[in-house]
PDB file of N, CA and C in Angstrom:
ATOM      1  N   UNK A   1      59.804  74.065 100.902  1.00  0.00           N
ATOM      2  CA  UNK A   1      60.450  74.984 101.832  1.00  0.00           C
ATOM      3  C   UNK A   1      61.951  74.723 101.907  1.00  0.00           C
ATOM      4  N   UNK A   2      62.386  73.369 101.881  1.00  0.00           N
ATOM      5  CA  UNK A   2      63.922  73.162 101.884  1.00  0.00           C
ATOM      6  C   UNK A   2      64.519  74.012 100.538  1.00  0.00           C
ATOM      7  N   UNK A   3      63.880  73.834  99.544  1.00  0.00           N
ATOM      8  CA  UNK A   3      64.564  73.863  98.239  1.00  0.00           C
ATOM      9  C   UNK A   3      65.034  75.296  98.380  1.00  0.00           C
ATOM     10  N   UNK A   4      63.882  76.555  99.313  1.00  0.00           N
ATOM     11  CA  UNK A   4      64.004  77.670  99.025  1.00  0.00           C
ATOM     12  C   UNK A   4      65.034  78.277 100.071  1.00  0.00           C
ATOM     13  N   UNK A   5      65.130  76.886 101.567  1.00  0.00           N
ATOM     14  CA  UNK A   5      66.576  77.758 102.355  1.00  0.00           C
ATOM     15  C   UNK A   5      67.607  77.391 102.078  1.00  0.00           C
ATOM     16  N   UNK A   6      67.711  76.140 100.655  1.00  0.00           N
ATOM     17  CA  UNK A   6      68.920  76.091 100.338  1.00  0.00           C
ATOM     18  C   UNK A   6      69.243  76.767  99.313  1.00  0.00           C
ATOM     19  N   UNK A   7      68.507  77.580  98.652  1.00  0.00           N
ATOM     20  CA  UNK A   7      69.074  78.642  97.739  1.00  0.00           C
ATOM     21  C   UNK A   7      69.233  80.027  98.391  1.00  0.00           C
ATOM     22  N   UNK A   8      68.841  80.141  99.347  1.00  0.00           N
ATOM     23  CA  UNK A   8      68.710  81.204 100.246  1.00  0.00           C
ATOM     24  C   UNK A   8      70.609  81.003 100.775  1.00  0.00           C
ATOM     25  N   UNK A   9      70.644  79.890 101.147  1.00  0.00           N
ATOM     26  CA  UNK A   9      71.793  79.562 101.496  1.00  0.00           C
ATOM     27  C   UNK A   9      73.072  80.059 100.311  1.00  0.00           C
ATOM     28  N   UNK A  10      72.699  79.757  99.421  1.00  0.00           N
ATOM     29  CA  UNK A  10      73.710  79.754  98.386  1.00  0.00           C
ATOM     30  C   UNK A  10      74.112  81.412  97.942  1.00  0.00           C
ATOM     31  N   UNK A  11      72.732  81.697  97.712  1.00  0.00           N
ATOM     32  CA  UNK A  11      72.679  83.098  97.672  1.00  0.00           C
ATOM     33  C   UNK A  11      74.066  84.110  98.136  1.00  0.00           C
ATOM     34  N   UNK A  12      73.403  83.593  99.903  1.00  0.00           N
ATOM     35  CA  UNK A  12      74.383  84.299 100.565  1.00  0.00           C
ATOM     36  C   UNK A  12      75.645  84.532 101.224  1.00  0.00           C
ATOM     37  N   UNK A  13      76.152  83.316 100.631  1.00  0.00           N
ATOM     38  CA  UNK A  13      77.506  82.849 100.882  1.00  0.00           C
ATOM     39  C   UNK A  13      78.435  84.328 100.202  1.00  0.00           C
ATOM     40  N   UNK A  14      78.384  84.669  99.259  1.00  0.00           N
ATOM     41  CA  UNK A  14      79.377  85.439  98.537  1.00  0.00           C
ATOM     42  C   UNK A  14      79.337  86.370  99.100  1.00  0.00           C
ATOM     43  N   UNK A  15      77.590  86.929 100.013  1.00  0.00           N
ATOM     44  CA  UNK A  15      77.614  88.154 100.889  1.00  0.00           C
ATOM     45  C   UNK A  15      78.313  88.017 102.252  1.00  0.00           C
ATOM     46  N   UNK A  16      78.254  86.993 102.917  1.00  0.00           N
ATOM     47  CA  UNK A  16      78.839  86.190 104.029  1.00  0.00           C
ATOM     48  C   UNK A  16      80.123  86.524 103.898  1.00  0.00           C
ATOM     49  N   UNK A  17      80.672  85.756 102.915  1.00  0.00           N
ATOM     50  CA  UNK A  17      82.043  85.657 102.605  1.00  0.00           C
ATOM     51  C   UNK A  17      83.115  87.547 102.796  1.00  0.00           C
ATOM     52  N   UNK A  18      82.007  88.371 101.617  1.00  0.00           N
ATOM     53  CA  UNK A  18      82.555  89.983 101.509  1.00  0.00           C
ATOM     54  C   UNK A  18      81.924  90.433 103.035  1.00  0.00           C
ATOM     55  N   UNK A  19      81.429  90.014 103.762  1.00  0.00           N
ATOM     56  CA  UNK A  19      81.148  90.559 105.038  1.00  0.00           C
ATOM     57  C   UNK A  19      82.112  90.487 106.400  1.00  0.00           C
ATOM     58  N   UNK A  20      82.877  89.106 105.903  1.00  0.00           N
ATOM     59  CA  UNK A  20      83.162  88.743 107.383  1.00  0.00           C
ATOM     60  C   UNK A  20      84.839  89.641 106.836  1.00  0.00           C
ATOM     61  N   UNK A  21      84.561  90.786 105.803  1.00  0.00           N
ATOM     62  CA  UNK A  21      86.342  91.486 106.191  1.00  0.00           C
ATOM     63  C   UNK A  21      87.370  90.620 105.317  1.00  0.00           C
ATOM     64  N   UNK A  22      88.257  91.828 105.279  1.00  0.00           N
ATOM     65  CA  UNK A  22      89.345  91.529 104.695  1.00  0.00           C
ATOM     66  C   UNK A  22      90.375  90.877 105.974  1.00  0.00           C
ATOM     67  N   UNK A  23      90.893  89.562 106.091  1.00  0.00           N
ATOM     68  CA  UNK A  23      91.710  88.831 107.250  1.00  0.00           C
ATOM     69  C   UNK A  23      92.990  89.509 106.903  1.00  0.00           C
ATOM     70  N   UNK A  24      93.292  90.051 105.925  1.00  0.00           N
ATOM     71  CA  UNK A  24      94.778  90.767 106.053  1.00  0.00           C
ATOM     72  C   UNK A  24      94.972  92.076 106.766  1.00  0.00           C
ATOM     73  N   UNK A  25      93.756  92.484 107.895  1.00  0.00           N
ATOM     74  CA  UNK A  25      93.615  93.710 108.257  1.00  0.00           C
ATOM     75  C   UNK A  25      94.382  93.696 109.550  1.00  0.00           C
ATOM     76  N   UNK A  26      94.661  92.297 110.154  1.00  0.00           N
ATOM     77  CA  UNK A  26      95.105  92.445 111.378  1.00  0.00           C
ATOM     78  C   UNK A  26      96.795  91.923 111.766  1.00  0.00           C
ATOM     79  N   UNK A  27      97.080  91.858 112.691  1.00  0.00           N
ATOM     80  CA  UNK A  27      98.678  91.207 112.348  1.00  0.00           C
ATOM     81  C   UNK A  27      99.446  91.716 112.218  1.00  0.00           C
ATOM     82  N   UNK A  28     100.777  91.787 112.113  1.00  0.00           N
ATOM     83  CA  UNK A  28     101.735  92.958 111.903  1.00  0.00           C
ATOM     84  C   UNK A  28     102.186  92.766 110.360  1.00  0.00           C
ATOM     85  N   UNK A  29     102.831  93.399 109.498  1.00  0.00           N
ATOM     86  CA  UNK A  29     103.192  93.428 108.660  1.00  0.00           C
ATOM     87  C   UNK A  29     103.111  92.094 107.629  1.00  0.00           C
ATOM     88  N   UNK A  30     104.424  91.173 108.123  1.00  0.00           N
ATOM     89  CA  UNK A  30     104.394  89.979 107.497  1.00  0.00           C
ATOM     90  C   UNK A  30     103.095  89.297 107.373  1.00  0.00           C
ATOM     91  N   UNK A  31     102.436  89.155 108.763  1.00  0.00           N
ATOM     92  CA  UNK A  31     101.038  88.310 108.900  1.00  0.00           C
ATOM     93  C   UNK A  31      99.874  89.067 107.262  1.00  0.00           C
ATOM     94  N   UNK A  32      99.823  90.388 107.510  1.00  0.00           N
ATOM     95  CA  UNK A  32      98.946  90.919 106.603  1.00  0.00           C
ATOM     96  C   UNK A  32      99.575  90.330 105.273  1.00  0.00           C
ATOM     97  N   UNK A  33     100.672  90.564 105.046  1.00  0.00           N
ATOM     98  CA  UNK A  33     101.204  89.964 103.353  1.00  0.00           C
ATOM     99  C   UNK A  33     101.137  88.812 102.907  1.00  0.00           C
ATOM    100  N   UNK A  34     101.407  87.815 104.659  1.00  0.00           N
ATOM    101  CA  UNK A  34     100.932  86.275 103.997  1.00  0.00           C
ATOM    102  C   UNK A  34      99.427  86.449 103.901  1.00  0.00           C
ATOM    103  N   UNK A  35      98.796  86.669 104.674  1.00  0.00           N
ATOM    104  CA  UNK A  35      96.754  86.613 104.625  1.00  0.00           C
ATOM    105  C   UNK A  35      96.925  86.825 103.414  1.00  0.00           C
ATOM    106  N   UNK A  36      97.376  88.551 102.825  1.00  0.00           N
ATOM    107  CA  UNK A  36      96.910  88.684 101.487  1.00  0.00           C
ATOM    108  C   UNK A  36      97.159  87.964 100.471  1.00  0.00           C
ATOM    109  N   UNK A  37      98.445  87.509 100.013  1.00  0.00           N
ATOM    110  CA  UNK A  37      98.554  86.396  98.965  1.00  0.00           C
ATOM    111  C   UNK A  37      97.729  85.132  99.660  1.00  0.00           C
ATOM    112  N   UNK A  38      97.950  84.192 100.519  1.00  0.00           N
ATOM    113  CA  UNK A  38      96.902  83.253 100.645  1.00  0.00           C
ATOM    114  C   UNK A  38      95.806  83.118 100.308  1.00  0.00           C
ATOM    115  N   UNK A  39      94.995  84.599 100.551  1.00  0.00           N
ATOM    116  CA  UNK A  39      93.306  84.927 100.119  1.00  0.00           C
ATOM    117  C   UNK A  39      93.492  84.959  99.473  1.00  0.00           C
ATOM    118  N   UNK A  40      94.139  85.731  98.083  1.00  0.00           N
ATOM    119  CA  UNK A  40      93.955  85.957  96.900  1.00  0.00           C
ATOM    120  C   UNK A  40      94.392  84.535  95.723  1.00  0.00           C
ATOM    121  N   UNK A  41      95.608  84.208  95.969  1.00  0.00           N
ATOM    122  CA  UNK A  41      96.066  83.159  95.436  1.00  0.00           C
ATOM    123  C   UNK A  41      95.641  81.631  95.604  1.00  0.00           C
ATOM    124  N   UNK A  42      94.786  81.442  96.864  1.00  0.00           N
ATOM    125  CA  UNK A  42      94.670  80.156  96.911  1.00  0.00           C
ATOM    126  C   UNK A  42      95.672  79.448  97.378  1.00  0.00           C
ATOM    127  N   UNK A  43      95.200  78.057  97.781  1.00  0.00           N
ATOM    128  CA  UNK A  43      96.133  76.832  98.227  1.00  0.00           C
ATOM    129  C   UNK A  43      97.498  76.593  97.272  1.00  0.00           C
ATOM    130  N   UNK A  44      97.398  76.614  96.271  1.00  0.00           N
ATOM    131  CA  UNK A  44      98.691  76.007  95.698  1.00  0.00           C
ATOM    132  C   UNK A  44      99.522  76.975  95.550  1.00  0.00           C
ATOM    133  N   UNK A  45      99.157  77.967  95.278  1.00  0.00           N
ATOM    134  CA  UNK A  45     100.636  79.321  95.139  1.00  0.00           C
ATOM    135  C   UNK A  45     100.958  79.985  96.704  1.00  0.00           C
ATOM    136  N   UNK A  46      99.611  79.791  97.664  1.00  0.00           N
ATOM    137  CA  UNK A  46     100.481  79.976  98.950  1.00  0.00           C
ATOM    138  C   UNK A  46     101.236  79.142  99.307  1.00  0.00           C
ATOM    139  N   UNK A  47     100.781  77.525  99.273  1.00  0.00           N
ATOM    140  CA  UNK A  47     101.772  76.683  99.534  1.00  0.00           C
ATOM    141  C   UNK A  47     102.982  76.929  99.341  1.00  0.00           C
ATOM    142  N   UNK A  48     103.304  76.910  98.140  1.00  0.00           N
ATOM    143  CA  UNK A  48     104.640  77.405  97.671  1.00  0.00           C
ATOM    144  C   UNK A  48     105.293  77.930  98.103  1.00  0.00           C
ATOM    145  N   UNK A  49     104.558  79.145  98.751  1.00  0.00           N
ATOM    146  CA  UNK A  49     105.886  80.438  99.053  1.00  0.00           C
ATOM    147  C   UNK A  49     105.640  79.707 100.657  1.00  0.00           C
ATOM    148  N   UNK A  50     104.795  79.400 101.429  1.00  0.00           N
ATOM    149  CA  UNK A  50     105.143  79.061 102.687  1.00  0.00           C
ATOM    150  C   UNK A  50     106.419  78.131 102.687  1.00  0.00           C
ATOM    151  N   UNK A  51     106.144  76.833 102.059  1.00  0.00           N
ATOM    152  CA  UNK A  51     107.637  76.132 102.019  1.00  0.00           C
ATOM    153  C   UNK A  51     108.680  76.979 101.762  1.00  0.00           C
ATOM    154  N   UNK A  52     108.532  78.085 100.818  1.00  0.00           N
ATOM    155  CA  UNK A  52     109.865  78.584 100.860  1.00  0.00           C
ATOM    156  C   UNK A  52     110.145  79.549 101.621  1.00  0.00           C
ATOM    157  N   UNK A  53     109.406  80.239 102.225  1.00  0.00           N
ATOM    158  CA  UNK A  53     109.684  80.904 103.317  1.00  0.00           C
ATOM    159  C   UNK A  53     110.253  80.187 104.717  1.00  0.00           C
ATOM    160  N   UNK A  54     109.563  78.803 104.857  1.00  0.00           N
ATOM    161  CA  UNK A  54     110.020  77.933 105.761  1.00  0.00           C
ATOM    162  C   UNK A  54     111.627  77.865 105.747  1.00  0.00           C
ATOM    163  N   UNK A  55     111.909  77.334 104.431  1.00  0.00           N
ATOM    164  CA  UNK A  55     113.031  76.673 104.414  1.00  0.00           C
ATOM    165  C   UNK A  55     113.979  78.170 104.373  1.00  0.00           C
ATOM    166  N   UNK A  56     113.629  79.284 104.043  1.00  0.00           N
ATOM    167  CA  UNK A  56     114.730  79.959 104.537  1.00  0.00           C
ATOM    168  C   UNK A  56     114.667  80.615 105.536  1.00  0.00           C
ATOM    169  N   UNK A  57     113.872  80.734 106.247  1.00  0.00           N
ATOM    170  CA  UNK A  57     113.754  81.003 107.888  1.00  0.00           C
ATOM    171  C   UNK A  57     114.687  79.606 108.394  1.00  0.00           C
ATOM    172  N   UNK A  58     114.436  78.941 108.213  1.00  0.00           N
ATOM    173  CA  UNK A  58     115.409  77.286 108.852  1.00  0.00           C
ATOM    174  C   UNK A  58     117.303  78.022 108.098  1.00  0.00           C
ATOM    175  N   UNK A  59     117.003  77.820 107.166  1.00  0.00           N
ATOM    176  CA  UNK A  59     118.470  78.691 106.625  1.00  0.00           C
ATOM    177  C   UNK A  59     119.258  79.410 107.330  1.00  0.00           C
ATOM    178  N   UNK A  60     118.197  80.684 107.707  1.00  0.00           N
ATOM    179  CA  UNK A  60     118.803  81.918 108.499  1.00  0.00           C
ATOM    180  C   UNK A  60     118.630  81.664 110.085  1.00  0.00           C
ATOM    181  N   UNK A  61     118.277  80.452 110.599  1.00  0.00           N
ATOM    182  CA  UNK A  61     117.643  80.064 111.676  1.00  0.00           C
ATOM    183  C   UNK A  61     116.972  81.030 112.598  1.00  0.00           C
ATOM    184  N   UNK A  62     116.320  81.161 112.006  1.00  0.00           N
ATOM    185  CA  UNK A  62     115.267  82.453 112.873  1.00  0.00           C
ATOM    186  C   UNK A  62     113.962  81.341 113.432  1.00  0.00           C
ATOM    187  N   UNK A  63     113.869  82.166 114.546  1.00  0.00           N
ATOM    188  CA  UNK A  63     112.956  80.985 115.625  1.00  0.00           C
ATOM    189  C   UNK A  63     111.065  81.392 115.000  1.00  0.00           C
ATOM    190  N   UNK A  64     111.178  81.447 113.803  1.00  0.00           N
ATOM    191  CA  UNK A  64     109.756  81.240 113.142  1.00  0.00           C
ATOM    192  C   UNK A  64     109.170  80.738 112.194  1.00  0.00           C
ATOM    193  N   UNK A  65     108.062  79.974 111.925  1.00  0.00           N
ATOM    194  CA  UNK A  65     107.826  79.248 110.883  1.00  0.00           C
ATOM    195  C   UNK A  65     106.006  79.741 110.695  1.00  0.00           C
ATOM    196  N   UNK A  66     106.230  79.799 108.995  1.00  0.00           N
ATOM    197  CA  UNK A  66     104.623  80.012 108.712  1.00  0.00           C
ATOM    198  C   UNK A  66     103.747  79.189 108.765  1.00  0.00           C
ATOM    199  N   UNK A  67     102.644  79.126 109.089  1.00  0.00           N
ATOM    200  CA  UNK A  67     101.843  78.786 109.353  1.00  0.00           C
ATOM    201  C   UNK A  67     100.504  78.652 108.056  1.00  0.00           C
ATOM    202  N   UNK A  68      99.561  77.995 107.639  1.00  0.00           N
ATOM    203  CA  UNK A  68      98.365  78.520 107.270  1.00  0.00           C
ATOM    204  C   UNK A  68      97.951  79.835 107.883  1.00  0.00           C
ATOM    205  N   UNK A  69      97.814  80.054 108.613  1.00  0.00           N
ATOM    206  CA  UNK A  69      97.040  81.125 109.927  1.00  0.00           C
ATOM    207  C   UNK A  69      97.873  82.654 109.959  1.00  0.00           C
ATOM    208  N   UNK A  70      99.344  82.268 109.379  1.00  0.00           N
ATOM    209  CA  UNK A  70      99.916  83.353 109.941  1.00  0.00           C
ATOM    210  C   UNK A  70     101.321  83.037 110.545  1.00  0.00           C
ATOM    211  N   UNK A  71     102.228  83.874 110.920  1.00  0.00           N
ATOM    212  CA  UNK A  71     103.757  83.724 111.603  1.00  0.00           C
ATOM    213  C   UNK A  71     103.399  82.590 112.769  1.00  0.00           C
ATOM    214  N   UNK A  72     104.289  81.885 113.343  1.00  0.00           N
ATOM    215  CA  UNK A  72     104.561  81.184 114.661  1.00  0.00           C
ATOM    216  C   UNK A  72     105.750  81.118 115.280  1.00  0.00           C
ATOM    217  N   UNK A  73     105.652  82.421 116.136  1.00  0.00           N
ATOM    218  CA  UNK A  73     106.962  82.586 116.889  1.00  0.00           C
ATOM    219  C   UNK A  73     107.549  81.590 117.868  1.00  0.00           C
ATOM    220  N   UNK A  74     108.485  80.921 117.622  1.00  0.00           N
ATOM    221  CA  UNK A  74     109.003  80.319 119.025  1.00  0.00           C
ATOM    222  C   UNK A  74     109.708  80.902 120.050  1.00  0.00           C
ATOM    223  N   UNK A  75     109.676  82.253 119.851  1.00  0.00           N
ATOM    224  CA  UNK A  75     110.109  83.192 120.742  1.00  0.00           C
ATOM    225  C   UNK A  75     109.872  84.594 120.679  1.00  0.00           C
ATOM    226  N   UNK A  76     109.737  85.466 121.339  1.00  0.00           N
ATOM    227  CA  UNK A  76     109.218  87.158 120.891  1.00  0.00           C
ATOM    228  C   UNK A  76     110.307  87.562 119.811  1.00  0.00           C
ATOM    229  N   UNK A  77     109.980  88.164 118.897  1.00  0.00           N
ATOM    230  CA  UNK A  77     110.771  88.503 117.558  1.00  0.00           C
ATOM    231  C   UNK A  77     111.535  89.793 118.142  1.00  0.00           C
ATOM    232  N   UNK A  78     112.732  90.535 117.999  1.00  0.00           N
ATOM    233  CA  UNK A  78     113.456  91.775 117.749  1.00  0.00           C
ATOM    234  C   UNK A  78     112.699  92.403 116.456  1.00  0.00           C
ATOM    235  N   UNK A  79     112.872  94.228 116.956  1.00  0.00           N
ATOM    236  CA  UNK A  79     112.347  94.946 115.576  1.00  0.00           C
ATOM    237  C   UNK A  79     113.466  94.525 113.814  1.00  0.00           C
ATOM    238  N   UNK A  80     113.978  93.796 114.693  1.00  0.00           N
ATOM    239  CA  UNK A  80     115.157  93.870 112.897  1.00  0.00           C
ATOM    240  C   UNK A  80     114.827  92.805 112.708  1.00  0.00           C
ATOM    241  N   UNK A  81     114.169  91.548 113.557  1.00  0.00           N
ATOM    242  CA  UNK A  81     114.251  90.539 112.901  1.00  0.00           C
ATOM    243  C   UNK A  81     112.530  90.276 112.120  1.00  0.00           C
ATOM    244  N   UNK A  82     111.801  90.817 112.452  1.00  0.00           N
ATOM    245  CA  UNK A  82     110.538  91.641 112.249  1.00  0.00           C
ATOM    246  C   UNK A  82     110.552  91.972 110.706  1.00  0.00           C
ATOM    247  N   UNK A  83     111.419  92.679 110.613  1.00  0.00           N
ATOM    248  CA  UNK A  83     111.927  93.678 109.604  1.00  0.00           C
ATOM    249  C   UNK A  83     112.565  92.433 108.012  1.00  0.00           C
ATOM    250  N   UNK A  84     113.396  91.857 108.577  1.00  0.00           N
ATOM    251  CA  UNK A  84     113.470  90.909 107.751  1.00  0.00           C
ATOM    252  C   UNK A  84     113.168  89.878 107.124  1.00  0.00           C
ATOM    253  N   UNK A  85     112.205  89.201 108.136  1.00  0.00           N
ATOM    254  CA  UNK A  85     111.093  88.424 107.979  1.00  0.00           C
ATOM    255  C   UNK A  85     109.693  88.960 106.955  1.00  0.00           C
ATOM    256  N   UNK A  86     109.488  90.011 107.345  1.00  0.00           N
ATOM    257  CA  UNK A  86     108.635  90.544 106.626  1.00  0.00           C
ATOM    258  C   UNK A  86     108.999  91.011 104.787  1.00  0.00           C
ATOM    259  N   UNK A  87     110.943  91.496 104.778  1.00  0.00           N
ATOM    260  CA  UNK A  87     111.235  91.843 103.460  1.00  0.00           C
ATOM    261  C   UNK A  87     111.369  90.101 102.757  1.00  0.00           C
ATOM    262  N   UNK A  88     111.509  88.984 103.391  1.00  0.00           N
ATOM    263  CA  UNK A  88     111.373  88.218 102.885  1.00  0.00           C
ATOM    264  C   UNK A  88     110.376  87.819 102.797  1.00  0.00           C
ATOM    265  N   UNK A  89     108.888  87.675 103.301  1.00  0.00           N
ATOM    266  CA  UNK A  89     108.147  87.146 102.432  1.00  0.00           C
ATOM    267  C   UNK A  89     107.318  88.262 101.566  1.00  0.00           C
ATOM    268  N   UNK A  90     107.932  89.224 101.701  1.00  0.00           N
ATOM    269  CA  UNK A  90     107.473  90.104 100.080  1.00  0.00           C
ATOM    270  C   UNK A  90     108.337  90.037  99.276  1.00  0.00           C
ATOM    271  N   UNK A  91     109.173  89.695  99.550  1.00  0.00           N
ATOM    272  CA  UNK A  91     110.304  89.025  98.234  1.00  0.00           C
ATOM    273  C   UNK A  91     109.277  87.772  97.423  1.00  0.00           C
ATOM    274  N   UNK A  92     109.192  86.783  98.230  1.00  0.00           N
ATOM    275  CA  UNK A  92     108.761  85.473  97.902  1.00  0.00           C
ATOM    276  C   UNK A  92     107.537  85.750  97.245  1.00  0.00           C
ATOM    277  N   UNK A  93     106.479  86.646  97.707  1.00  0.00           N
ATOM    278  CA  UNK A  93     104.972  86.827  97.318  1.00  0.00           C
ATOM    279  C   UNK A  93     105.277  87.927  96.015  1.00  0.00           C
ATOM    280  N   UNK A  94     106.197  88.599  95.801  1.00  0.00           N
ATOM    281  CA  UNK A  94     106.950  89.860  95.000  1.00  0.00           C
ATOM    282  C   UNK A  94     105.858  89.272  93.849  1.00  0.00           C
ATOM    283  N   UNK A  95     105.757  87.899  93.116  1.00  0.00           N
ATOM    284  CA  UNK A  95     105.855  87.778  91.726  1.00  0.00           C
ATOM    285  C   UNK A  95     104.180  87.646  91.920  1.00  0.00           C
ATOM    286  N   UNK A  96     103.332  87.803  92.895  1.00  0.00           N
ATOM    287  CA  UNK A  96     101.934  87.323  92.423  1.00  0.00           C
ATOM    288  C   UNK A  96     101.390  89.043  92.902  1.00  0.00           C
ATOM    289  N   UNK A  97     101.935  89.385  93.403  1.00  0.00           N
ATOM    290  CA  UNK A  97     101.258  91.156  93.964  1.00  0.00           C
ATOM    291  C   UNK A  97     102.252  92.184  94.276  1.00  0.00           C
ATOM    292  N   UNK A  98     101.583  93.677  94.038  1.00  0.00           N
ATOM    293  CA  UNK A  98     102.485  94.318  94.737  1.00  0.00           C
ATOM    294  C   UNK A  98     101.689  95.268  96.274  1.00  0.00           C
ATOM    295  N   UNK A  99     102.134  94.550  97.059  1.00  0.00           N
ATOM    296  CA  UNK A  99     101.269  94.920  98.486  1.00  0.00           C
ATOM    297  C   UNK A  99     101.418  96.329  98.616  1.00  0.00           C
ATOM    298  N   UNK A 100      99.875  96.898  99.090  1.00  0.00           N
ATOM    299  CA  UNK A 100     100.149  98.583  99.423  1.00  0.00           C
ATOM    300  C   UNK A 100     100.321  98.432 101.046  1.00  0.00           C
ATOM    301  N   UNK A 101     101.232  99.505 101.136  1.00  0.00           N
ATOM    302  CA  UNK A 101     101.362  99.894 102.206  1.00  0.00           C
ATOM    303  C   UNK A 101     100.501 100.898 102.956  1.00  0.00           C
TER     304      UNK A 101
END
């Protein structure tokens, strides 16, 4: 009986997985573009662009830093700064997708 709920298990992971949604559905702009390269790309090519998104948010000193999870505001964002945040990390993600709008 174990042998058969752990293949049962295995089974249904990939259905699990396509069930629980696409995580780039929610969030505002930027949030959806990081989810989407993260999901798609994996740990080491999101890494990447998060550090570099970090370090030029610290650059331009804008009060936000990425997260695994998503943006982390240290303060409510302006629509322009919104705006730029977001053309930069589709700059950064530019070379692995081209995000639909």
């Amino acid at each position: 009986y174990e042998g058969e709920l752990v293949r049962l298990c295995w089974l249904s992971a990939p259905w699990l997985a396509w069930f629980r949604g696409d995580s780039s559905s929610t969030g505002d702009a930027a949030d959806r573009t990081w989810l989407s390269l993260r999901d798609r790309w994996g740990l080491v090519w999101a890494q990447r662009v998060r550090e570099q998104f970090n370090r030029a948010a610290v650059h331009a000193q804008w009060p936000v830093r990425l997260r695994w999870r998503g943006l982390l505001w240290e303060q409510p964002p302006t629509p322009s700064l919104l705006v730029a945040v977001d053309e930069t990390l589709r700059a950064l993600s530019s070379r692995f997708h081209t995000e639909r709008r």
